[in-house]
N, C-alpha and C. Protein backbone atom coordinates (compact mmCIF):
# COMPACT_ATOMS: atom_id res chain seq x y z
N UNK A 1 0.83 -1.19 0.00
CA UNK A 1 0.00 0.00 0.00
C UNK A 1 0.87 1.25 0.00
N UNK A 2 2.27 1.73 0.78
CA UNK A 2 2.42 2.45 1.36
C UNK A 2 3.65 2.63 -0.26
N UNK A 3 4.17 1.35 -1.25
CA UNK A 3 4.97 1.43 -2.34
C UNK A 3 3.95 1.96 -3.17
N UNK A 4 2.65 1.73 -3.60
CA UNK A 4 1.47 1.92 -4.21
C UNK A 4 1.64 3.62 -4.62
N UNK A 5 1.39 4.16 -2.85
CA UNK A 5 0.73 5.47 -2.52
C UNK A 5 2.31 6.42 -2.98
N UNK A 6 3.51 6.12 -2.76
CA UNK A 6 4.46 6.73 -3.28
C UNK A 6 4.61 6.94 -4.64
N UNK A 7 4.22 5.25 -5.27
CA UNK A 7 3.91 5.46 -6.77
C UNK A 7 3.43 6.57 -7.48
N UNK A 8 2.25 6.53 -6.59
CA UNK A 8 0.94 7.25 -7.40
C UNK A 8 1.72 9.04 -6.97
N UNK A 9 2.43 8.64 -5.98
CA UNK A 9 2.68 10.21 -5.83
C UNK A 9 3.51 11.08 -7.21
N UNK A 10 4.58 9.85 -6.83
CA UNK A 10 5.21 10.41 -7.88
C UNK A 10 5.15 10.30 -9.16
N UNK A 11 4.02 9.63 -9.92
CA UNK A 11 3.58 9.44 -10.84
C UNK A 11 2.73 11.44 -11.18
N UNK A 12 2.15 11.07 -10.47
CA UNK A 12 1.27 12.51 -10.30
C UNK A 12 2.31 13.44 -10.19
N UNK A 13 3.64 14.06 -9.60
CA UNK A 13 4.19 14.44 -9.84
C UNK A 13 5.04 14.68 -11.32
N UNK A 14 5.49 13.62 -11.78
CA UNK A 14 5.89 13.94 -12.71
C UNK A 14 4.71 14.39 -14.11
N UNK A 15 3.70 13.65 -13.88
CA UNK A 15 2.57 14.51 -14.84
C UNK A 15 2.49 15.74 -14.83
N UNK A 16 2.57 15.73 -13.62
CA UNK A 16 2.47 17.87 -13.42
C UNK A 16 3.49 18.54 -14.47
N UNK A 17 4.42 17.78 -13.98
CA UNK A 17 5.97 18.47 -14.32
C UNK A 17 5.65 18.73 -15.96
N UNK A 18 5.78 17.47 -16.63
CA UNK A 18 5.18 17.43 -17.65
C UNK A 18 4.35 18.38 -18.56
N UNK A 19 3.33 18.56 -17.62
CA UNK A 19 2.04 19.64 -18.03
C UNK A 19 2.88 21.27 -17.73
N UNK A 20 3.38 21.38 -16.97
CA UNK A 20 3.75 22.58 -17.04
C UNK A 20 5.40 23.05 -18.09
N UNK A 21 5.87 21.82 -17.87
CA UNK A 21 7.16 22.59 -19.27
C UNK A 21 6.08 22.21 -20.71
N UNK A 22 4.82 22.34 -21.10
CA UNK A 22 4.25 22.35 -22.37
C UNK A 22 3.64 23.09 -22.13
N UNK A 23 3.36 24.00 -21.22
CA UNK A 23 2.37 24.77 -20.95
C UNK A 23 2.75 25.99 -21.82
N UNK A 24 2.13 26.56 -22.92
CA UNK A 24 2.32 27.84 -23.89
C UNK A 24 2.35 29.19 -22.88
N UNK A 25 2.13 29.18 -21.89
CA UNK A 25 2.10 30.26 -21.06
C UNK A 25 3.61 30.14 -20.56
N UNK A 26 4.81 28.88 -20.40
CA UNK A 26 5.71 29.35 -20.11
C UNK A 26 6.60 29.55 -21.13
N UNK A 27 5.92 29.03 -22.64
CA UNK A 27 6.60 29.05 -23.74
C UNK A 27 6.82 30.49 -25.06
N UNK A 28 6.10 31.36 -24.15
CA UNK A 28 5.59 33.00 -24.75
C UNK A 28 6.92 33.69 -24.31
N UNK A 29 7.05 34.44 -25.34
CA UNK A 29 8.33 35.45 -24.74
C UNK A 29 8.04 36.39 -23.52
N UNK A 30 9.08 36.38 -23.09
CA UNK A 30 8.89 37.72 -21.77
C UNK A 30 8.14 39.02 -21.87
N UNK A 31 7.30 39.67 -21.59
CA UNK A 31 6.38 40.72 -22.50
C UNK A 31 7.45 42.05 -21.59
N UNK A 32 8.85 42.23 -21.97
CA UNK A 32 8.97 43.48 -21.65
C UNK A 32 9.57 43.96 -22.78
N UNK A 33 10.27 45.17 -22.57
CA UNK A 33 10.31 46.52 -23.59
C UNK A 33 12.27 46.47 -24.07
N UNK A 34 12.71 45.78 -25.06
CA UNK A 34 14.20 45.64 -25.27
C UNK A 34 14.90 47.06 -25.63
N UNK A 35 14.29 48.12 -26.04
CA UNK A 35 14.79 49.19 -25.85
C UNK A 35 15.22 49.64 -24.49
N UNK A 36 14.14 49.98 -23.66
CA UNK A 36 14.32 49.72 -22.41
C UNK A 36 15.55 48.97 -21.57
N UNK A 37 15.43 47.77 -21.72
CA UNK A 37 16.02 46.94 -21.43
C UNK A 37 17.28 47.67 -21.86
N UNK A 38 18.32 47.60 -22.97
CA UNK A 38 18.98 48.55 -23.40
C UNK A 38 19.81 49.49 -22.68
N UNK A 39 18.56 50.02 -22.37
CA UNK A 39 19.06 51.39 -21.39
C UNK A 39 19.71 50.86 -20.15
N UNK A 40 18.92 50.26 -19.43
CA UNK A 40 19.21 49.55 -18.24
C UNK A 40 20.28 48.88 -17.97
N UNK A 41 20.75 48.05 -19.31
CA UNK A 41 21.65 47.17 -19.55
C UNK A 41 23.24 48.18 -19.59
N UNK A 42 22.95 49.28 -19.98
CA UNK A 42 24.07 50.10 -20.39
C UNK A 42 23.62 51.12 -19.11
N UNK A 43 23.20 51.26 -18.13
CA UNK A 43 23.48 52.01 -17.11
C UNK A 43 23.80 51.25 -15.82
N UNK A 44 23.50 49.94 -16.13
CA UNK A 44 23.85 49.19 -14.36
C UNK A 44 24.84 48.10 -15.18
N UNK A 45 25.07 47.55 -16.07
CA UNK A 45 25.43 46.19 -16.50
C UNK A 45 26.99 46.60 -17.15
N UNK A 46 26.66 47.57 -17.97
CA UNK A 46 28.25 47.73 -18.87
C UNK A 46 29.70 48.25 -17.83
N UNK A 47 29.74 48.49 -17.13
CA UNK A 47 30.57 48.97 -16.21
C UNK A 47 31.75 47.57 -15.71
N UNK A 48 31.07 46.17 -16.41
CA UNK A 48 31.46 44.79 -16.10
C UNK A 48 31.14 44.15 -17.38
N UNK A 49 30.27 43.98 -18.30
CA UNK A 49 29.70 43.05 -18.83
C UNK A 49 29.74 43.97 -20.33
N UNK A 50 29.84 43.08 -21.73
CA UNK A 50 29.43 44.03 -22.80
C UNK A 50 28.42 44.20 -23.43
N UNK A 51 27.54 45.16 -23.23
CA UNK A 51 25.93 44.91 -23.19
C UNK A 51 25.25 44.93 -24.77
N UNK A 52 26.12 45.73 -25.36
CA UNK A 52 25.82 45.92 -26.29
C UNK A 52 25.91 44.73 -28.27
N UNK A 53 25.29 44.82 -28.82
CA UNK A 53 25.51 43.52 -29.76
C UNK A 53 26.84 43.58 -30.11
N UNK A 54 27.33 42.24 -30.25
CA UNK A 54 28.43 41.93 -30.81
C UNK A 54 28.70 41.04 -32.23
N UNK A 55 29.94 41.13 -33.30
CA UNK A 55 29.49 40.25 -34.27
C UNK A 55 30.86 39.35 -34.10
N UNK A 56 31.96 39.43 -33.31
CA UNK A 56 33.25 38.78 -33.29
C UNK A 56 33.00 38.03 -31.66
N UNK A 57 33.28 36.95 -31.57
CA UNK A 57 33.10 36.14 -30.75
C UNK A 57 33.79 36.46 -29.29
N UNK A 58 33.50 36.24 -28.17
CA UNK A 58 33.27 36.52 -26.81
C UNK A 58 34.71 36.09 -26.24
N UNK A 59 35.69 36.72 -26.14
CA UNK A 59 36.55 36.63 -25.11
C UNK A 59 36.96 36.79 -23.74
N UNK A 60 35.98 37.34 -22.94
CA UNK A 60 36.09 37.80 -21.82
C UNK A 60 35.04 37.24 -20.93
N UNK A 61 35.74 36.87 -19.16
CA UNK A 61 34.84 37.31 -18.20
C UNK A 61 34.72 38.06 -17.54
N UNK A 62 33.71 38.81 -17.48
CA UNK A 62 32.39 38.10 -17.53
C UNK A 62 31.96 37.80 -19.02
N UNK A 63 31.06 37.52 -19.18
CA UNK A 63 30.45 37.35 -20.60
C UNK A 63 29.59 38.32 -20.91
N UNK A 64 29.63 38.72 -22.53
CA UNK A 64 29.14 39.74 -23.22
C UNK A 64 27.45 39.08 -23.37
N UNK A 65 26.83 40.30 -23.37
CA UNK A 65 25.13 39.81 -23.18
C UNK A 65 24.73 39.03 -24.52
N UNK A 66 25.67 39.37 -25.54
CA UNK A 66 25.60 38.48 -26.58
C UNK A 66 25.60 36.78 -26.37
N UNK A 67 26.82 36.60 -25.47
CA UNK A 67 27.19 36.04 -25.34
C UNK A 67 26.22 34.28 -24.52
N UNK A 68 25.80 35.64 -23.63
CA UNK A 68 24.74 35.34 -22.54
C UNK A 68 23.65 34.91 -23.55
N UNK A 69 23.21 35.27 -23.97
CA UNK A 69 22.07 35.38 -24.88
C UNK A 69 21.83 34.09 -26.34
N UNK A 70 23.40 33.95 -26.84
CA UNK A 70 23.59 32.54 -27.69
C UNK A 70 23.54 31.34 -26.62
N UNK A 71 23.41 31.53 -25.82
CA UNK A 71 23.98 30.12 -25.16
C UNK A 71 22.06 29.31 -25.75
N UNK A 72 22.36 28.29 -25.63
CA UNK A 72 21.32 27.34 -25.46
C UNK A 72 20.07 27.29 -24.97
N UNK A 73 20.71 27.67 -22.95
CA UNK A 73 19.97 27.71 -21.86
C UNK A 73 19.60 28.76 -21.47
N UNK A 74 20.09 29.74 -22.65
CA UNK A 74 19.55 31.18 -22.18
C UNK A 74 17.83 30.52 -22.67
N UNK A 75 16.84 31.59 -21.46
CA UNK A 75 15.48 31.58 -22.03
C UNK A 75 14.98 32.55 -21.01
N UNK A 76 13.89 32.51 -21.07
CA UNK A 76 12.66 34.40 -20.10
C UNK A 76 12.79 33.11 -18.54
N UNK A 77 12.51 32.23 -18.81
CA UNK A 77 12.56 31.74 -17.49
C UNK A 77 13.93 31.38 -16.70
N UNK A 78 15.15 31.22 -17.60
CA UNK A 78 16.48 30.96 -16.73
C UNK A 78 17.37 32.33 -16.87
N UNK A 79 16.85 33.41 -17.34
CA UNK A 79 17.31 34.78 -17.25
C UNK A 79 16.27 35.72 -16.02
N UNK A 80 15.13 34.77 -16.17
CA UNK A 80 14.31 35.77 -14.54
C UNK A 80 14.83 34.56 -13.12
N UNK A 81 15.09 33.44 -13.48
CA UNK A 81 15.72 32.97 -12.49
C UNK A 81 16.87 33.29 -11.70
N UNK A 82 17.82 33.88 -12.71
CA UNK A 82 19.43 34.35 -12.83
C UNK A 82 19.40 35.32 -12.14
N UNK A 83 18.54 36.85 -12.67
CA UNK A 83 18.28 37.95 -12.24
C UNK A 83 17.94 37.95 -10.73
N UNK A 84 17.14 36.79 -10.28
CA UNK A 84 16.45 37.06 -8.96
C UNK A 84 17.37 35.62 -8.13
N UNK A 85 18.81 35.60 -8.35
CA UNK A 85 19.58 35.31 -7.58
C UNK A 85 20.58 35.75 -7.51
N UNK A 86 21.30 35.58 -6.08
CA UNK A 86 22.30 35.59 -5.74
C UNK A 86 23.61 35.48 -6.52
N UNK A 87 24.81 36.35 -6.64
CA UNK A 87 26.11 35.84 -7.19
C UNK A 87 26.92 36.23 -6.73
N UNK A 88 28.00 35.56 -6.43
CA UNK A 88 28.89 35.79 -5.58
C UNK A 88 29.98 37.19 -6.32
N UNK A 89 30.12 37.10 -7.76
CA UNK A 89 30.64 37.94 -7.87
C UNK A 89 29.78 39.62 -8.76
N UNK A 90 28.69 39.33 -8.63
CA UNK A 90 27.84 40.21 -9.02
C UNK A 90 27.08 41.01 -8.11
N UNK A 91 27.28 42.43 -8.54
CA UNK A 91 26.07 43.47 -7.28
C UNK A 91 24.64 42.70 -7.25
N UNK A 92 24.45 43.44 -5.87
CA UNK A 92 22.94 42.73 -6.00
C UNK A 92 22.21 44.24 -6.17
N UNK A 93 21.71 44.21 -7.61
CA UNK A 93 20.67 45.28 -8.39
C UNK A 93 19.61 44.68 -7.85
N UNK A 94 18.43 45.75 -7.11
CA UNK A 94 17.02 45.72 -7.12
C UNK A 94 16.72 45.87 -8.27
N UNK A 95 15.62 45.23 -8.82
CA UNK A 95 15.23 45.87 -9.90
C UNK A 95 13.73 45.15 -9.71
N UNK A 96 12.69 46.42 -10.60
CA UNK A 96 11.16 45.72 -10.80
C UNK A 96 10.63 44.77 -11.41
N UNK A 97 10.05 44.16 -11.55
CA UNK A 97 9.86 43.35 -12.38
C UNK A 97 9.92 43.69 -13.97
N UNK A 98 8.82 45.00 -14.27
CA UNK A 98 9.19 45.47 -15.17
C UNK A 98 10.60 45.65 -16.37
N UNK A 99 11.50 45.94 -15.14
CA UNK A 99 12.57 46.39 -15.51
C UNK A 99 13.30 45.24 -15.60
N UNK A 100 12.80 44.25 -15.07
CA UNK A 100 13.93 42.54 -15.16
C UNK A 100 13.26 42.57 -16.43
N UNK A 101 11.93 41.99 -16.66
CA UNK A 101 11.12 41.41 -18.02
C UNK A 101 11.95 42.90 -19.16
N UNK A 102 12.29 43.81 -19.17
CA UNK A 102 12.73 44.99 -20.61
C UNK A 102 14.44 44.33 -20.11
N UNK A 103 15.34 44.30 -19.63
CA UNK A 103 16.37 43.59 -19.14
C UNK A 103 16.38 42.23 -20.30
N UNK A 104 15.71 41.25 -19.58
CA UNK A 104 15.48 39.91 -20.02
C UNK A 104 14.84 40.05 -22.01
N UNK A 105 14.08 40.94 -22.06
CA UNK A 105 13.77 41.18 -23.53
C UNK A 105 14.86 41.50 -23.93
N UNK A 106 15.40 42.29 -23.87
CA UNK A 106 17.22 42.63 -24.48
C UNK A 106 17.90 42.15 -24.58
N UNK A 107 18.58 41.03 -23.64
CA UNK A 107 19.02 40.55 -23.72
C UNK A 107 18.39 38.78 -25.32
N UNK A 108 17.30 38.60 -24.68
CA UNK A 108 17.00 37.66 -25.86
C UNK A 108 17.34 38.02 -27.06
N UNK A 109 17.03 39.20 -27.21
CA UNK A 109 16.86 39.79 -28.54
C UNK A 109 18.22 39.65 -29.05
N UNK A 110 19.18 39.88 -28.19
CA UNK A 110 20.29 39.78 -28.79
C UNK A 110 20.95 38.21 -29.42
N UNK A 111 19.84 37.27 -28.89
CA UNK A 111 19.85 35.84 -29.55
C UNK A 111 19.65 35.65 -31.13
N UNK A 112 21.03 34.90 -32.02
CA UNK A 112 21.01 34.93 -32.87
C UNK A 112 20.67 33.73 -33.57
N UNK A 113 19.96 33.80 -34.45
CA UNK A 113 18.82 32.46 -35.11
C UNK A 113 19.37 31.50 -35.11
């Protein structure tokens, strides 16, 4: 009974899981403003990081938002994850949500096809 009831747990668990990485609501782009973003990026970010597009490949750390932005695992959900943690060698910027989602749009944008 008690192998059964774990089953079923985690059976039901992983369905969830399932249902929510297909879910089109987490599969929509970030709805903020990449101009914006932009700005932001070049008033708190460039002082460390190269915010701006690049067309010659990434030599430096930290990494250029280009850079950030080709990777694979870049996406709206592991760039609002990123943003709203901790780094050991990064300021910790408040920022609004707003201003993460125009941030996080900019940066995508700078993702190349």
């Amino acid at each position: 009974m008690v192998v059964t009831l774990r089953w079923m747990i985690a059976s039901y668990f992983v369905a969830s899981m399932i249902l929510v990485a297909q879910s089109p609501v987490l599969a929509q782009p970030v709805a903020g403003d990449p101009a914006s973003g932009r700005k932001i990026a070049t008033t708190l970010c460039s002082s460390c990081h190269r915010v701006l597009p690049m067309t010659l490949p990434d030599k430096g750390d930290p990494l250029s938002f280009q850079s950030i932005a080709d990777q694979p695992s870049t996406t709206g959900i592991s760039m609002n994850v990123f943003l709203h943690s901790n780094h050991n060698n990064m300021p910790d910027f408040i920022l609004s949500s707003a201003e993460a989602n125009d941030l996080i749009a900019y940066i995508l944008s700078l993702k190349k096809p």
